[in-house]
PDB file of N, CA and C in Angstrom:
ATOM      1  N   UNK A   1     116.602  11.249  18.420  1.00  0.00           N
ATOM      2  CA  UNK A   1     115.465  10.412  18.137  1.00  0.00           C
ATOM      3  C   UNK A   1     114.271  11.268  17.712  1.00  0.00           C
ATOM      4  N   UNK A   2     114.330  12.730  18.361  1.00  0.00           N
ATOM      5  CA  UNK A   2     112.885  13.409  18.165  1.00  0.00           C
ATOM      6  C   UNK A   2     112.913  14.035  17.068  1.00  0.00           C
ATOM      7  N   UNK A   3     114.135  14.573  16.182  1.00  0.00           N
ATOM      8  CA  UNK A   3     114.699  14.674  14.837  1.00  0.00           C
ATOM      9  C   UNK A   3     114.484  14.141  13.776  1.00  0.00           C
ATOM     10  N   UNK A   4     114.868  12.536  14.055  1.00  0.00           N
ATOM     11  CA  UNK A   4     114.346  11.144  13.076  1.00  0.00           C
ATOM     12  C   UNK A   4     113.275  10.705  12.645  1.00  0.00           C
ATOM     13  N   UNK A   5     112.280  10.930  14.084  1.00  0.00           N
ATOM     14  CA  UNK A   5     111.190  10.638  14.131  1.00  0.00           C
ATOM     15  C   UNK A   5     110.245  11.626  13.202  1.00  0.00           C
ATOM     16  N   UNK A   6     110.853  12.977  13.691  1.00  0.00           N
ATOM     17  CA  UNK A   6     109.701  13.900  13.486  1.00  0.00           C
ATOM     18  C   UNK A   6     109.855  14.692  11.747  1.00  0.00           C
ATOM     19  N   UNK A   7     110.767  13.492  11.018  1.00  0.00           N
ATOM     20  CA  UNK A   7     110.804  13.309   9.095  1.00  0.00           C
ATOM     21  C   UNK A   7     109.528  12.514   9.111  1.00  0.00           C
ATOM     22  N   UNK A   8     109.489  11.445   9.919  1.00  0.00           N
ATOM     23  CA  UNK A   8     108.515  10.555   9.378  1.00  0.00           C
ATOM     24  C   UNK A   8     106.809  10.788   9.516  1.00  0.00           C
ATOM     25  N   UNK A   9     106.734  11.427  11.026  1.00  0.00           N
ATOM     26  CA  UNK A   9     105.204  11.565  11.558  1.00  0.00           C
ATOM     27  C   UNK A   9     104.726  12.428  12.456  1.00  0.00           C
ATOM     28  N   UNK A  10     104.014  12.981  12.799  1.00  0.00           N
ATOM     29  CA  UNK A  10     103.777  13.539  13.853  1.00  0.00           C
ATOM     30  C   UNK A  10     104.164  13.283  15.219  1.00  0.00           C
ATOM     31  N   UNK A  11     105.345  14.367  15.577  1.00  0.00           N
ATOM     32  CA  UNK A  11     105.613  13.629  17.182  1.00  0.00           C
ATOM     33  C   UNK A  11     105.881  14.810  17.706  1.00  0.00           C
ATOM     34  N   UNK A  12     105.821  14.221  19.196  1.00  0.00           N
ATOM     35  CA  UNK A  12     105.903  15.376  20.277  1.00  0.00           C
ATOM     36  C   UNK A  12     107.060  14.800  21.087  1.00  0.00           C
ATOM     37  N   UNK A  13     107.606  15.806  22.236  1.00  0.00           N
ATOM     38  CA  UNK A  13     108.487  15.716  22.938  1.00  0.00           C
ATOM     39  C   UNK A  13     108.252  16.119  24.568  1.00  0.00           C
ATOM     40  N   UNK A  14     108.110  15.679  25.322  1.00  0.00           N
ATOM     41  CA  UNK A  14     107.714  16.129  26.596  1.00  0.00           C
ATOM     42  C   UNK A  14     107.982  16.117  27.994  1.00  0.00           C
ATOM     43  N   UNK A  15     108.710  16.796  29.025  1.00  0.00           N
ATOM     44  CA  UNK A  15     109.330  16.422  29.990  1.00  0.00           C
ATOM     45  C   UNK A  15     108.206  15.786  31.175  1.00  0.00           C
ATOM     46  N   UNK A  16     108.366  15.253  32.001  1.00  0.00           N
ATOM     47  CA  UNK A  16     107.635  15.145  33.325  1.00  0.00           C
ATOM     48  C   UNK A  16     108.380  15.086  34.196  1.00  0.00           C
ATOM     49  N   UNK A  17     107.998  15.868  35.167  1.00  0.00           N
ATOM     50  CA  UNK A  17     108.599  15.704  36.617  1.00  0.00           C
ATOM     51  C   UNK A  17     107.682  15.370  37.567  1.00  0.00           C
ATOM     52  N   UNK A  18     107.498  13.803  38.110  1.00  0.00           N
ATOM     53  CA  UNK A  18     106.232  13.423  39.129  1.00  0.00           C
ATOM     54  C   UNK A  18     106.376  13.769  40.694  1.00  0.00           C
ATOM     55  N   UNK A  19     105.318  14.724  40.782  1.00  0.00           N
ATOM     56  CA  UNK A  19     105.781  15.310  42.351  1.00  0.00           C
ATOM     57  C   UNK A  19     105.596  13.966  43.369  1.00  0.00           C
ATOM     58  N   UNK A  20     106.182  14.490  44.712  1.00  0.00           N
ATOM     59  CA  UNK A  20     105.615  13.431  45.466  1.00  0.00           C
ATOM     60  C   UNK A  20     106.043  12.063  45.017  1.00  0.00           C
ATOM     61  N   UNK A  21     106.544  11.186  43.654  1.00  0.00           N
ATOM     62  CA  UNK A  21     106.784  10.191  43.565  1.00  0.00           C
ATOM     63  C   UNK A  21     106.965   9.154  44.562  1.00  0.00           C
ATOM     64  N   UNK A  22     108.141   9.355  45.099  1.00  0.00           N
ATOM     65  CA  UNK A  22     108.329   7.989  45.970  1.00  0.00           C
ATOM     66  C   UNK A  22     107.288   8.208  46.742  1.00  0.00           C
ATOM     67  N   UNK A  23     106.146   8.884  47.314  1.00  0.00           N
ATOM     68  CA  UNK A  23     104.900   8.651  48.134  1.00  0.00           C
ATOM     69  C   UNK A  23     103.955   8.208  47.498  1.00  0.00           C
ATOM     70  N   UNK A  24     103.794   7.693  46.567  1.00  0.00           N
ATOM     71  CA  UNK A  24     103.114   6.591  45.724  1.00  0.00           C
ATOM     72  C   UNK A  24     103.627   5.068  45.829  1.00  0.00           C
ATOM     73  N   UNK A  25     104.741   4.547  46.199  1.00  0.00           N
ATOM     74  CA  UNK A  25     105.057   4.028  46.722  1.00  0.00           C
ATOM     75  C   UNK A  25     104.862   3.233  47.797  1.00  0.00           C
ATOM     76  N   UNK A  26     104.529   1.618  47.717  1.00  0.00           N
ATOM     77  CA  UNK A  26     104.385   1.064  48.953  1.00  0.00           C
ATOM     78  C   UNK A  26     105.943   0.611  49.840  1.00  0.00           C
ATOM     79  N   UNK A  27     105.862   0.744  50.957  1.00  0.00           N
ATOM     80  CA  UNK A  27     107.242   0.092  51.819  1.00  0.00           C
ATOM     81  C   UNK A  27     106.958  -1.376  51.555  1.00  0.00           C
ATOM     82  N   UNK A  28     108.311  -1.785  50.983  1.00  0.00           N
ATOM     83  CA  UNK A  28     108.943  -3.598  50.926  1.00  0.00           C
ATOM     84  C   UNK A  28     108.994  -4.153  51.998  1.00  0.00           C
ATOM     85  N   UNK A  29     109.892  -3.332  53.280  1.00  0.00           N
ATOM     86  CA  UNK A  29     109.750  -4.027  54.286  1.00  0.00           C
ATOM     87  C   UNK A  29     109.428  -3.151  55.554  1.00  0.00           C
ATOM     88  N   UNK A  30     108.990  -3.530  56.472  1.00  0.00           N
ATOM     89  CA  UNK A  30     108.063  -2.596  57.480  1.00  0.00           C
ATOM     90  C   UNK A  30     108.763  -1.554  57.774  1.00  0.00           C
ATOM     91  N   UNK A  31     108.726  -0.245  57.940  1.00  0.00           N
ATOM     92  CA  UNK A  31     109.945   0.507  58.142  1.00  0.00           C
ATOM     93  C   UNK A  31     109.149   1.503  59.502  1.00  0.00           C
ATOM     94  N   UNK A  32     110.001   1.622  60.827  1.00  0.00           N
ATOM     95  CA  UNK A  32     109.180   2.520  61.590  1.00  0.00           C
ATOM     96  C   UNK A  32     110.389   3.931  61.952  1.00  0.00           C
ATOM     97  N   UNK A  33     109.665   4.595  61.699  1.00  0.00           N
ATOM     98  CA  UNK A  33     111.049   6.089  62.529  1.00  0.00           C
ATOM     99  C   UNK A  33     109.912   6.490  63.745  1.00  0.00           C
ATOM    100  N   UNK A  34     110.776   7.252  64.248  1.00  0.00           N
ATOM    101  CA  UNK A  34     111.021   8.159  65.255  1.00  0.00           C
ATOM    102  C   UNK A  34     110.380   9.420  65.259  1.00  0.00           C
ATOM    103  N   UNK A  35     109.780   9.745  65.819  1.00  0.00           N
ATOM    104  CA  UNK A  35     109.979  11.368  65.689  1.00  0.00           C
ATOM    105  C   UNK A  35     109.599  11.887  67.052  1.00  0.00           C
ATOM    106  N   UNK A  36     110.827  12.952  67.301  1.00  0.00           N
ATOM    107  CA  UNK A  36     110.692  13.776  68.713  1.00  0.00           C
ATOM    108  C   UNK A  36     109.586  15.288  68.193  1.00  0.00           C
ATOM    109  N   UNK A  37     108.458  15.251  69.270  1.00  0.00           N
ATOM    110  CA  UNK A  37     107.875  16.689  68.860  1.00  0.00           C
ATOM    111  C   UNK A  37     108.234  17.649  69.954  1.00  0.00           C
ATOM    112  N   UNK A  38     107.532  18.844  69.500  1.00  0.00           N
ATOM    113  CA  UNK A  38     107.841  20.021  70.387  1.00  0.00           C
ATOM    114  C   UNK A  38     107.998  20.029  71.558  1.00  0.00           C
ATOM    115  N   UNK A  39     107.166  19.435  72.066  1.00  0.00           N
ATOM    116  CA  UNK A  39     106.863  18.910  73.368  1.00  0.00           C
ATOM    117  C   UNK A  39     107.800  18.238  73.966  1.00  0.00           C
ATOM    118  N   UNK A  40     108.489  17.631  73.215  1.00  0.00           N
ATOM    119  CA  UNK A  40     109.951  16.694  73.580  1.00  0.00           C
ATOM    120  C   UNK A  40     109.603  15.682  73.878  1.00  0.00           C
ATOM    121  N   UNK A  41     108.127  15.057  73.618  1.00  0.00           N
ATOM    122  CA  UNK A  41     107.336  13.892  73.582  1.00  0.00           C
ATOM    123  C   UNK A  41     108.528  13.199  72.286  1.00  0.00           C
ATOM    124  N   UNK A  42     108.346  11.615  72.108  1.00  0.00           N
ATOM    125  CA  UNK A  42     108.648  10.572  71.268  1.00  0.00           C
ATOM    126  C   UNK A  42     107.451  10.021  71.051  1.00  0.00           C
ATOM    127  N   UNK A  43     107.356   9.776  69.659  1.00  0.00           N
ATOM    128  CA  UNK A  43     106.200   8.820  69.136  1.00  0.00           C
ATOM    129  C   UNK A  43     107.015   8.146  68.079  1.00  0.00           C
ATOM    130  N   UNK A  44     106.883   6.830  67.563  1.00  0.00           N
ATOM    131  CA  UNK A  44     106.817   6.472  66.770  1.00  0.00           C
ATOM    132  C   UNK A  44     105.784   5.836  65.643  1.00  0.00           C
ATOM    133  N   UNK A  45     105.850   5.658  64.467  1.00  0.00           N
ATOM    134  CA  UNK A  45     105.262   5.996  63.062  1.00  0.00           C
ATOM    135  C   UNK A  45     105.601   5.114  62.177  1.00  0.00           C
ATOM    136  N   UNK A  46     104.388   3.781  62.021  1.00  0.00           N
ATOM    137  CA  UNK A  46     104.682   2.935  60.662  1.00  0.00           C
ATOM    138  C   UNK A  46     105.022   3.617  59.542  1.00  0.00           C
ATOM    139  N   UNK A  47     105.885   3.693  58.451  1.00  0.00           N
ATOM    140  CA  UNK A  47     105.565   4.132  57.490  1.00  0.00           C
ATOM    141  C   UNK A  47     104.894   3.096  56.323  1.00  0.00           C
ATOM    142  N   UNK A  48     103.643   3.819  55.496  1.00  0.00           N
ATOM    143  CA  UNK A  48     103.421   2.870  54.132  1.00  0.00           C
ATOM    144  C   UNK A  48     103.730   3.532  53.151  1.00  0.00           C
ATOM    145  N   UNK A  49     104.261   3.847  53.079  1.00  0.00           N
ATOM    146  CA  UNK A  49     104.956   4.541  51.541  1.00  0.00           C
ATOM    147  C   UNK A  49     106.009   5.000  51.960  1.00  0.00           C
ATOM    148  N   UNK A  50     107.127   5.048  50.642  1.00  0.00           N
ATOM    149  CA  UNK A  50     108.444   5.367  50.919  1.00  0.00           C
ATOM    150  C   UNK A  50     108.834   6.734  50.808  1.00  0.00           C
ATOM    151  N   UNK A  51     109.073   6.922  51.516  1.00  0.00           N
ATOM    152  CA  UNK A  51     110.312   8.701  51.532  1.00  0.00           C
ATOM    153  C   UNK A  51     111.440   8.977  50.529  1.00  0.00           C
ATOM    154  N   UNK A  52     111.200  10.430  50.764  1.00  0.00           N
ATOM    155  CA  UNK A  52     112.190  11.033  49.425  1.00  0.00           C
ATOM    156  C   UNK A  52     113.436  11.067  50.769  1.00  0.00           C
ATOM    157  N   UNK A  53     114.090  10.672  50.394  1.00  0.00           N
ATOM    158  CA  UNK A  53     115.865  10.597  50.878  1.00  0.00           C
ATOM    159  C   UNK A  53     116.170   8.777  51.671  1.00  0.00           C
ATOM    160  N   UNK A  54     114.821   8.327  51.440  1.00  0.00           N
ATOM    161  CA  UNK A  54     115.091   6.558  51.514  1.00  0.00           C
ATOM    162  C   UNK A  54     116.143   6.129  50.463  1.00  0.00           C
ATOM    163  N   UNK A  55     116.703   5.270  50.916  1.00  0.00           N
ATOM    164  CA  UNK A  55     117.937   4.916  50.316  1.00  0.00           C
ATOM    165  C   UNK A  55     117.366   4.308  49.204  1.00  0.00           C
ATOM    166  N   UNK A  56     116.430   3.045  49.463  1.00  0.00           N
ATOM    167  CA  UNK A  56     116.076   2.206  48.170  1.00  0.00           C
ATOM    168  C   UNK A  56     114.855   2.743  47.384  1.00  0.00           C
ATOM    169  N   UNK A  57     114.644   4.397  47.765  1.00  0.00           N
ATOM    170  CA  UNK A  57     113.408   4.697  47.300  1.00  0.00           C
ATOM    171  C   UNK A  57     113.845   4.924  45.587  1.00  0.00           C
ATOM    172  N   UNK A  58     114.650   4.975  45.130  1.00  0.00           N
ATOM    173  CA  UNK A  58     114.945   5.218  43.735  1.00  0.00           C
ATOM    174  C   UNK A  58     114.963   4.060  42.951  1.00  0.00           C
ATOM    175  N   UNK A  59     115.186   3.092  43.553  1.00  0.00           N
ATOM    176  CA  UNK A  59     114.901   2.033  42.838  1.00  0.00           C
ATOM    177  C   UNK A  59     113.291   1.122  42.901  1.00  0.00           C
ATOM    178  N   UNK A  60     112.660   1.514  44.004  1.00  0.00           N
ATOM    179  CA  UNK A  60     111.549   0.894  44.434  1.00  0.00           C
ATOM    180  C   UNK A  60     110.633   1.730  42.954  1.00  0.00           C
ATOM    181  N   UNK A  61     110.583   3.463  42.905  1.00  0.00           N
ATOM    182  CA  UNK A  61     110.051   4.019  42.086  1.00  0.00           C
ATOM    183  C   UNK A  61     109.875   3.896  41.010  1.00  0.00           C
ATOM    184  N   UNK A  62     111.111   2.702  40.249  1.00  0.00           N
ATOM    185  CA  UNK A  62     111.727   3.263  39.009  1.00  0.00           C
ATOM    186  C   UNK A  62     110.677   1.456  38.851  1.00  0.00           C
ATOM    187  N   UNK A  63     111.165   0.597  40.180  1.00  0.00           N
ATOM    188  CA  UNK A  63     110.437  -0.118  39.694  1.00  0.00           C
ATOM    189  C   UNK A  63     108.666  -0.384  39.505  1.00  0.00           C
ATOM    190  N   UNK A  64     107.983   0.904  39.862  1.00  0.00           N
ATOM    191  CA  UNK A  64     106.379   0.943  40.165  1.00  0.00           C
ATOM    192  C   UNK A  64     105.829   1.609  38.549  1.00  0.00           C
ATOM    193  N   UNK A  65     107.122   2.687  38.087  1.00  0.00           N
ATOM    194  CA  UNK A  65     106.948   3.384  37.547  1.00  0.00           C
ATOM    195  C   UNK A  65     106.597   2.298  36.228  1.00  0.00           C
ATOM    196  N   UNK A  66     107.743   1.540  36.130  1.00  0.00           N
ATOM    197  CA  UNK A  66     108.244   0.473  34.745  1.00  0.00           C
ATOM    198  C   UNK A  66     106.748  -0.291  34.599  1.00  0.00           C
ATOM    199  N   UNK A  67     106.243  -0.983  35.864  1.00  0.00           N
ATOM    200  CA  UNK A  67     105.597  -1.701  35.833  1.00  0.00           C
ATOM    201  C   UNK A  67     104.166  -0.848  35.096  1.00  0.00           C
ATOM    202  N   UNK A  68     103.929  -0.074  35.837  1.00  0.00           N
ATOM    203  CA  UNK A  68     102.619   0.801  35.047  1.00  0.00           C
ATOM    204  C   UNK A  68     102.770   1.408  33.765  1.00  0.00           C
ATOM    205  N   UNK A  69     103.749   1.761  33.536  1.00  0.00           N
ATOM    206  CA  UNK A  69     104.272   1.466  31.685  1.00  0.00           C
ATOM    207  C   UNK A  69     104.485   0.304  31.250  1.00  0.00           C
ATOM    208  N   UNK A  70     104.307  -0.839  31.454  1.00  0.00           N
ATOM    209  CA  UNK A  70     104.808  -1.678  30.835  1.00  0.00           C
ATOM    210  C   UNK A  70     102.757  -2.527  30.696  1.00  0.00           C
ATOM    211  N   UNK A  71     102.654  -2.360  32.242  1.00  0.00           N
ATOM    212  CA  UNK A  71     100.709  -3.193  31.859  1.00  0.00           C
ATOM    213  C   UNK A  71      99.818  -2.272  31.455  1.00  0.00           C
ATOM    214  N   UNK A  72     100.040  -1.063  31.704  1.00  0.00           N
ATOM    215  CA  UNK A  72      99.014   0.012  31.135  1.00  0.00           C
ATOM    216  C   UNK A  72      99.095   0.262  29.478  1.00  0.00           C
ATOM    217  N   UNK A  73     100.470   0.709  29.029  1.00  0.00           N
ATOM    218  CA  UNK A  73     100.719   1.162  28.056  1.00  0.00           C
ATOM    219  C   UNK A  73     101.280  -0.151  27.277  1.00  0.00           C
ATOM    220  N   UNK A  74     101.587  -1.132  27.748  1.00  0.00           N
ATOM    221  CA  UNK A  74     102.368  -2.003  26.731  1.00  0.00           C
ATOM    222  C   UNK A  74     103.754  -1.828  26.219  1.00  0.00           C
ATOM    223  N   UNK A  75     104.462  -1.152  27.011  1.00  0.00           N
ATOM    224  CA  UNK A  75     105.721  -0.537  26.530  1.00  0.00           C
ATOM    225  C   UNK A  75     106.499  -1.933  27.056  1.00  0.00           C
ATOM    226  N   UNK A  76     107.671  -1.608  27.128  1.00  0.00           N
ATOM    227  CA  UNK A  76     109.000  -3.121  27.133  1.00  0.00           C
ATOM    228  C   UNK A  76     110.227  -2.214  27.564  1.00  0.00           C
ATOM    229  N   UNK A  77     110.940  -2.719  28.383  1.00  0.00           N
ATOM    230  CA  UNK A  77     112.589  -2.179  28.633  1.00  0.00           C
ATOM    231  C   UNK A  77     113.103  -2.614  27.200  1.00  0.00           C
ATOM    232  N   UNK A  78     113.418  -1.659  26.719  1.00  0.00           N
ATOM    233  CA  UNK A  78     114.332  -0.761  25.722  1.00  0.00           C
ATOM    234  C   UNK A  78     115.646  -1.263  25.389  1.00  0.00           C
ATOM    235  N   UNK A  79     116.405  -2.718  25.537  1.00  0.00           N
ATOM    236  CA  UNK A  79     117.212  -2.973  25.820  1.00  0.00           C
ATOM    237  C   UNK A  79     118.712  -2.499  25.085  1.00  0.00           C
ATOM    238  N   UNK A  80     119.961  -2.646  25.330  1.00  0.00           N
ATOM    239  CA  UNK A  80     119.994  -2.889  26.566  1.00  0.00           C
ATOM    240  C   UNK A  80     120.139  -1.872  27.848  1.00  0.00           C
ATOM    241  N   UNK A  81     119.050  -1.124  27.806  1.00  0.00           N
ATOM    242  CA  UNK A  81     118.943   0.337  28.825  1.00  0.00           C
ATOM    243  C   UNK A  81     117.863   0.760  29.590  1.00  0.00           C
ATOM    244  N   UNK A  82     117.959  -0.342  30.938  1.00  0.00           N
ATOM    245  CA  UNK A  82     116.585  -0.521  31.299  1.00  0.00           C
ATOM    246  C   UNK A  82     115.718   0.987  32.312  1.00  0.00           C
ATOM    247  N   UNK A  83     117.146   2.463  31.522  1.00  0.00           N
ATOM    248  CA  UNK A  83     116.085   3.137  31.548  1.00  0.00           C
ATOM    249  C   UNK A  83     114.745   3.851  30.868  1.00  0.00           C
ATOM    250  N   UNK A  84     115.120   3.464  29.592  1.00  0.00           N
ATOM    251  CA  UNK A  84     114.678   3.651  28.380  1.00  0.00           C
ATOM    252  C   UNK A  84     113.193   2.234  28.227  1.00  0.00           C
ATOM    253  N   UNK A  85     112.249   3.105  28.002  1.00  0.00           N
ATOM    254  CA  UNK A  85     111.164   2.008  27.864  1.00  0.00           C
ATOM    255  C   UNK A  85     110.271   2.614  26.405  1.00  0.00           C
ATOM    256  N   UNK A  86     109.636   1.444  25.687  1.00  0.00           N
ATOM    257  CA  UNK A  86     109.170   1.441  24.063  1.00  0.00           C
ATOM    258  C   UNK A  86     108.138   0.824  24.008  1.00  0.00           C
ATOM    259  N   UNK A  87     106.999   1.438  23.046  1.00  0.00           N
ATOM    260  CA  UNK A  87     105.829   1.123  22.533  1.00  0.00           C
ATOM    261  C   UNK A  87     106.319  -0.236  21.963  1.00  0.00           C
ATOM    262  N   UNK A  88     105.366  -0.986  21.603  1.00  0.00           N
ATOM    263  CA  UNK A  88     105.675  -2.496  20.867  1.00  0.00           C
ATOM    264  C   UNK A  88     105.690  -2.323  19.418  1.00  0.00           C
ATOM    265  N   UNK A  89     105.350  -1.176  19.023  1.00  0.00           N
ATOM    266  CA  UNK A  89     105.411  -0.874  17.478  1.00  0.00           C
ATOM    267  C   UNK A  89     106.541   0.344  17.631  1.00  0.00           C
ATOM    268  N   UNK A  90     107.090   1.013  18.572  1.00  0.00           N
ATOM    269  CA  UNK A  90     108.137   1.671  18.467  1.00  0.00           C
ATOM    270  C   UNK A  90     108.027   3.030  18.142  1.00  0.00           C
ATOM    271  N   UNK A  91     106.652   3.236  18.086  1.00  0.00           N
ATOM    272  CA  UNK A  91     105.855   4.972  18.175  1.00  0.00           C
ATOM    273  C   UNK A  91     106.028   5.396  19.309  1.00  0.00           C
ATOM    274  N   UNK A  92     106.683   5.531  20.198  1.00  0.00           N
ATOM    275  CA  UNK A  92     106.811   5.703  21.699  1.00  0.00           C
ATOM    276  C   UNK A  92     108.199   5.360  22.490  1.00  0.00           C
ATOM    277  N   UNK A  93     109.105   6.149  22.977  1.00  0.00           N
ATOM    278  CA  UNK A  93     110.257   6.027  23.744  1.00  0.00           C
ATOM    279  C   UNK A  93     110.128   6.790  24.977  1.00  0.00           C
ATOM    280  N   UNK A  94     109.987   6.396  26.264  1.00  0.00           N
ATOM    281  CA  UNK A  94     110.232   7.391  27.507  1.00  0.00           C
ATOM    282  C   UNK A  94     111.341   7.274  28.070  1.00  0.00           C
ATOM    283  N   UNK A  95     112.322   7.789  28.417  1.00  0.00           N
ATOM    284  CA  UNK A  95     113.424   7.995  29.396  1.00  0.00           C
ATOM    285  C   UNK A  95     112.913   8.492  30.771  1.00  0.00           C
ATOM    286  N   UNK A  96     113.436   7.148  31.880  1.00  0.00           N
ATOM    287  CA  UNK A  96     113.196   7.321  33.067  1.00  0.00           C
ATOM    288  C   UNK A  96     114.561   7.548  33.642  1.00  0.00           C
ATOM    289  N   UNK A  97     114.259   9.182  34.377  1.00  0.00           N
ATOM    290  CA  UNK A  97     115.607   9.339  35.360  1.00  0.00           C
ATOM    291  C   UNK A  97     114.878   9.753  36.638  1.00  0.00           C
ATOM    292  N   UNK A  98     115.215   8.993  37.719  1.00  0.00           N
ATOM    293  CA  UNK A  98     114.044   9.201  39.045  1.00  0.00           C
ATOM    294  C   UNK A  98     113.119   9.395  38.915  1.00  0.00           C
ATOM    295  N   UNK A  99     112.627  11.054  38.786  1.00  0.00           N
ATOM    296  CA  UNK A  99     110.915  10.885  38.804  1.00  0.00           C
ATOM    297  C   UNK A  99     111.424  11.801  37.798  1.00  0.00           C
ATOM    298  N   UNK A 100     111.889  12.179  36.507  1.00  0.00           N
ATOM    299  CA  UNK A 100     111.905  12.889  35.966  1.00  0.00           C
ATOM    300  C   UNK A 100     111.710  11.761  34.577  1.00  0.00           C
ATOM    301  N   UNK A 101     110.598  12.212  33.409  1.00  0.00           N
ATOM    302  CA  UNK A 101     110.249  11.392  32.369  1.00  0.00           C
ATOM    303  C   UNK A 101     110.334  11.979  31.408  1.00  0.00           C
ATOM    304  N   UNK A 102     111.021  11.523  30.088  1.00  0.00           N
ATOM    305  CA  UNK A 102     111.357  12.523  29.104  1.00  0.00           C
ATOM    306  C   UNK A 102     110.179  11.305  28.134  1.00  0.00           C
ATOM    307  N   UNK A 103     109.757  11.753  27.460  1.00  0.00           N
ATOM    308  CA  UNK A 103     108.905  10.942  26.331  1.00  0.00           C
ATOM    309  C   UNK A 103     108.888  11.464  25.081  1.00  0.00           C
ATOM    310  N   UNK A 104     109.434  10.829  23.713  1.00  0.00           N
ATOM    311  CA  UNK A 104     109.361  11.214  22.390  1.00  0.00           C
ATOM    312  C   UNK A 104     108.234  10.022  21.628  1.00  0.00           C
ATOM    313  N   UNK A 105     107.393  10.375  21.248  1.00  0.00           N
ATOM    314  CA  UNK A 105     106.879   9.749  20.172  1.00  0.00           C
ATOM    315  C   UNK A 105     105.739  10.555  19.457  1.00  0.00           C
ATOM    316  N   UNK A 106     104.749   9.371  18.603  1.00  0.00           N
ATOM    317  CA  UNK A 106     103.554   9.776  17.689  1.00  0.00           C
ATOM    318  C   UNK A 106     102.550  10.588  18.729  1.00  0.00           C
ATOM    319  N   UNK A 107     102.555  11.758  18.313  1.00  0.00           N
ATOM    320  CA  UNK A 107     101.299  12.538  18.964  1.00  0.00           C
ATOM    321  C   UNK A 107     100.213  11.634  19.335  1.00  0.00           C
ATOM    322  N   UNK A 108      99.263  11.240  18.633  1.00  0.00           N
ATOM    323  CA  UNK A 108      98.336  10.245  18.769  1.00  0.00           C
ATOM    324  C   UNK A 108      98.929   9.243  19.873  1.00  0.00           C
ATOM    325  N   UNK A 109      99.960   8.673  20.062  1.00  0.00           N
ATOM    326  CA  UNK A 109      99.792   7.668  20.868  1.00  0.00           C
ATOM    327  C   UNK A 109      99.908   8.765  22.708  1.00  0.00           C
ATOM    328  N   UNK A 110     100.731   9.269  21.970  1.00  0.00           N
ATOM    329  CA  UNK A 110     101.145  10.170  23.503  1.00  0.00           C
ATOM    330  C   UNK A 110     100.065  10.869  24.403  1.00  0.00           C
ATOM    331  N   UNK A 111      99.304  11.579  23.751  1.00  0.00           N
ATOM    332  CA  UNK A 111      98.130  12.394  23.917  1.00  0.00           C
ATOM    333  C   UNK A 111      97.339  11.269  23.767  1.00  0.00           C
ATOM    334  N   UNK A 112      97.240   9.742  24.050  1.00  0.00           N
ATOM    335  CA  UNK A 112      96.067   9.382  24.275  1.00  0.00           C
ATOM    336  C   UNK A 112      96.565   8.424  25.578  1.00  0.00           C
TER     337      UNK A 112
END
């Protein structure tokens, strides 16, 4: 795509890796753990945001992520590959794999 593109216009290519991701994340449903300290004390701990090794945290992400590409930027699932998301004029493709974001398009749109 970044080949095709980059006969026609100015484009860039760019990886992201979002640290911390799933801690951007709000918890769906109340989730509390455990934790033993040094002391050999027990406390337990609401969590509000989801953890990296939560089971549904990969999908909770992918869905926070879509959503803020989709009302911020105006982009659309890519069909039929709803990891793949697109500008409405099609100057813009990001590939979402967990927190890792690959993005090809028009310089201008990207860099702004």
């Amino acid at each position: 795509m970044f080949l095709e593109m980059q006969q026609h216009c100015d484009v860039v290519m760019l990886g992201i890796d979002v640290k911390d991701a799933f801690l951007t994340v709000k918890q769906q449903c109340p989730t509390v753990v455990q934790c033993q300290m040094a002391n050999g004390e027990r406390a337990d701990y609401g969590l509000g945001k989801v953890l990296p090794g939560q089971r549904d945290g990969s999908r909770l992400w992918h869905q926070d992520i879509t959503k803020v590409m989709k009302e911020e930027l105006g982009m659309s699932v890519h069909e039929p590959y709803p990891c793949i998301l697109k500008s409405q004029d099609g100057c813009c493709f990001a590939l979402i794999h967990v927190d890792d974001i690959l993005v090809i398009g028009k310089r201008d749109f990207v860099m702004n």
